[in-house]
Protein backbone atom coordinates (compact mmCIF):
# COMPACT_ATOMS: atom_id res chain seq x y z
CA UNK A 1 130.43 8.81 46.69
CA UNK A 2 130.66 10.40 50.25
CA UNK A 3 133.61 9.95 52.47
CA UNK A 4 133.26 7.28 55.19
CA UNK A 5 132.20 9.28 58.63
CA UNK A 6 135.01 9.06 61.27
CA UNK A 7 132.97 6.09 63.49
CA UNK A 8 132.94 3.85 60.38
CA UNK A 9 136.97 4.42 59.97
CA UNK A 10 137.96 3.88 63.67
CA UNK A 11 135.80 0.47 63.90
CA UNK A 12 137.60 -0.54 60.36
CA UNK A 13 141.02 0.28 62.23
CA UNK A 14 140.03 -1.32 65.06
CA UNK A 15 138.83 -4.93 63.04
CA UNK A 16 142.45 -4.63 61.18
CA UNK A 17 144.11 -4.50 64.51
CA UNK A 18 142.43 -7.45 65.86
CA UNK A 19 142.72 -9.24 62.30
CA UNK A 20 146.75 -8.50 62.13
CA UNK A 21 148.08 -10.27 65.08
CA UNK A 22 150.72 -12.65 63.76
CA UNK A 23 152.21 -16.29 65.35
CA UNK A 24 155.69 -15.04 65.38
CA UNK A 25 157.66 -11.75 64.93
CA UNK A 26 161.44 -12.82 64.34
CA UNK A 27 164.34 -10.15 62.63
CA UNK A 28 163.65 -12.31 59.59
CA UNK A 29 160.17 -12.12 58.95
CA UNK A 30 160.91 -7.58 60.19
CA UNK A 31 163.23 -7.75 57.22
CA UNK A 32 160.57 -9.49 54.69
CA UNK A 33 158.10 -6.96 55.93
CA UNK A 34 159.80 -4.17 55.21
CA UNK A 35 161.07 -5.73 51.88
CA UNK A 36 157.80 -6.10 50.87
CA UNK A 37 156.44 -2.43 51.69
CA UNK A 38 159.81 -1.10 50.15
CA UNK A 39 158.75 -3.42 46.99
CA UNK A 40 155.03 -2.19 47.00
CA UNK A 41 156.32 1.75 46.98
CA UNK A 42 158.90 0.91 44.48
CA UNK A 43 156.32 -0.47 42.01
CA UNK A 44 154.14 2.14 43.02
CA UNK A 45 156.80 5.04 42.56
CA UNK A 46 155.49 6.05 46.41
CA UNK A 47 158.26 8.39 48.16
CA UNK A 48 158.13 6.77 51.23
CA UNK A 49 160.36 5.86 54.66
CA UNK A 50 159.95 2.81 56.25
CA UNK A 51 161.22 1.70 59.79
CA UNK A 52 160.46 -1.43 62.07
CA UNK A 53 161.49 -1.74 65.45
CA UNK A 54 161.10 -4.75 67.41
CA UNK A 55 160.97 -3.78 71.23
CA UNK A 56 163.15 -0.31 71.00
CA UNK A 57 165.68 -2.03 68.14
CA UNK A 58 165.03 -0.72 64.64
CA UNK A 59 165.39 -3.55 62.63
CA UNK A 60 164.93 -2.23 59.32
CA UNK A 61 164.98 1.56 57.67
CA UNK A 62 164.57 1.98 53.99
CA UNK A 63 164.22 5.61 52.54
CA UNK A 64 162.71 6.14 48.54
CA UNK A 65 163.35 8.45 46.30
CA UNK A 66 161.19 11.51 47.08
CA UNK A 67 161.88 11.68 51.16
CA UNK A 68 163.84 13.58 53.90
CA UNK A 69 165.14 13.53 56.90
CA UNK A 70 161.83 15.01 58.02
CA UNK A 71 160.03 11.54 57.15
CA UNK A 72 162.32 10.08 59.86
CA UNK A 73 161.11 12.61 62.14
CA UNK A 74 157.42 11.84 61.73
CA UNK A 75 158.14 8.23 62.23
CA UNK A 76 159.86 8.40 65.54
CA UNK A 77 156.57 10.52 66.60
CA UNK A 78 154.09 7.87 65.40
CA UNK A 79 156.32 4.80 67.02
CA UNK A 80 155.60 6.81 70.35
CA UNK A 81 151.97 7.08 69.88
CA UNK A 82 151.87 3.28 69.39
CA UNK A 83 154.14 1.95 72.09
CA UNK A 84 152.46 5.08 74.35
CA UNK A 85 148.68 4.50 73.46
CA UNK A 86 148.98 0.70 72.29
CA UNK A 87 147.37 1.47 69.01
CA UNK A 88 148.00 2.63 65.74
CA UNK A 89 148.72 5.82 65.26
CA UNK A 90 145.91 6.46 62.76
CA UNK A 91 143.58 4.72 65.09
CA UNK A 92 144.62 6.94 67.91
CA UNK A 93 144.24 10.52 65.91
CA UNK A 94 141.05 9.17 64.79
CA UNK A 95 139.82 8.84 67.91
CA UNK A 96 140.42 12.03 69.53
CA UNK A 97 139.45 13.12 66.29
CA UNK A 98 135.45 11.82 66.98
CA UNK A 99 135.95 13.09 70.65
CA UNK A 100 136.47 16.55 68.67
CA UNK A 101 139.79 17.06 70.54
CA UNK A 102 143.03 18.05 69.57
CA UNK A 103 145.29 14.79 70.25
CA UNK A 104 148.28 16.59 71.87
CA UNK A 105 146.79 19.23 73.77
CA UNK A 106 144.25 16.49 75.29
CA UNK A 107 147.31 14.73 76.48
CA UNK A 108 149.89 17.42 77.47
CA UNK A 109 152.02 15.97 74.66
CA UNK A 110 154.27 17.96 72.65
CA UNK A 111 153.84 17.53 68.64
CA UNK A 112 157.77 17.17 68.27
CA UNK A 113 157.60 14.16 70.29
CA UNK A 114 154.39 12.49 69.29
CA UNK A 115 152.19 12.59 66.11
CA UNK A 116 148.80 10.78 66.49
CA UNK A 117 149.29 10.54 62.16
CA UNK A 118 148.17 7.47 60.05
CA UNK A 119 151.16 4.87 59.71
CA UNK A 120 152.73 3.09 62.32
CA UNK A 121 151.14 -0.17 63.23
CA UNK A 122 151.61 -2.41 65.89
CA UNK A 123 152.78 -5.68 66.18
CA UNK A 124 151.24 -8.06 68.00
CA UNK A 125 152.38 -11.49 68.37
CA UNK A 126 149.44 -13.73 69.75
CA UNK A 127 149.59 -14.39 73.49
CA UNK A 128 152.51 -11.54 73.93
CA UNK A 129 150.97 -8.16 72.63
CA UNK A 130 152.73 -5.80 71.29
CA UNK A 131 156.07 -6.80 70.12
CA UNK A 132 158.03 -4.11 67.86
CA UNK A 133 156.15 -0.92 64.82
CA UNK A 134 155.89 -1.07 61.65
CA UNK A 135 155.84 2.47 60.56
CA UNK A 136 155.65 4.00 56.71
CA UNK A 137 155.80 7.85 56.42
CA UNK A 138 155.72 10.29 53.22
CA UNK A 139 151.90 10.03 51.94
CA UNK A 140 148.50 11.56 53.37
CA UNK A 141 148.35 9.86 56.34
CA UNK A 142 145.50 7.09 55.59
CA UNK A 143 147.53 6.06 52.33
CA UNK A 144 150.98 5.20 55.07
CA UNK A 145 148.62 3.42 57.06
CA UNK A 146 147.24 1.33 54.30
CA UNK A 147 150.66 0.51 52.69
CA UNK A 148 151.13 -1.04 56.15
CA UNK A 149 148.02 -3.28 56.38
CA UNK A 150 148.54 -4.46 53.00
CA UNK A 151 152.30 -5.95 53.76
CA UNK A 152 150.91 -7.03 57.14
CA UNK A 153 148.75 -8.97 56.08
CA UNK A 154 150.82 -10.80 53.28
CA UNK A 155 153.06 -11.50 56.39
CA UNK A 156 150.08 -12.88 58.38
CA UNK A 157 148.67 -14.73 55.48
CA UNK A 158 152.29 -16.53 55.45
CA UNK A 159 152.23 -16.99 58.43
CA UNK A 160 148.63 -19.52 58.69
CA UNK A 161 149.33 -20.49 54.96
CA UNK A 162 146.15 -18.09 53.43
């Protein structure tokens, strides 16, 4: 089986970003979230770091078994892609990825500061936009973004009773 082409990825990015926009975003339903992904990589055994942020606050940090300090470092990176680009950070490096470009040299942006890697996600609270990140770092970068999509969307689900 042959590896979906890099169109086919961005346009199933893009449907998950217009899928996952939830009703509400309190600190509560940040702490579930993360819960839940720090659940998921526990029964997994996944070495993983997990922040949210809601606004600039970080509301939640877990770190696993397995990560460094380094993992923190790659998720303050991705946040700024997403509050920067409004976009995940996967869908953004995909992206200039089809365009054939090199994300940070196509927009004077230094890699120490922002990392357009699979894994943070934004929130988006329906009728308000982007609220706050959801950000997992410490596997190839289309395995953090999916651990992401799958907790979002237990949240949404929740949310509309699914």
């Amino acid at each position: 089986m042959s590896e979906p082409d890099v169109t086919t990825i961005i346009a199933e990015v893009e449907a998950q970003e217009a899928e996952l926009v939830l009703a509400t975003f309190t600190h509560e339903e940040a702490w579930h979230l993360g819960a839940r992904i720090v659940e998921l990589a526990t029964e997994r055994d996944l070495p993983v770091a997990v922040d949210i942020r809601k606004g600039t606050q970080q509301v939640f940090h877990a770190a696993r078994p397995g990560t460094t300090p380094d993992n923190d470092s790659w998720i303050k990176r991705k946040v700024r892609v997403v509050y920067r680009f409004g976009a995940s950070s996967y869908l953004v490096g995909l992206r200039a990825r089809a365009k054939g470009t090199d994300f940070n040299a196509d927009h004077g942006l230094l890699f120490q500061e922002y990392s357009a890697h699979g894994g943070a996600f934004p929130v988006r609270v329906d009728g308000v936009g982007i609220v706050g990140v959801v950000t997992v770092s410490g596997l190839a970068q289309q395995d953090d973004h999916a651990l992401v999509v799958e907790a979002l969307r237990g949240l949404a689900g929740s949310q509309t009773g699914a």
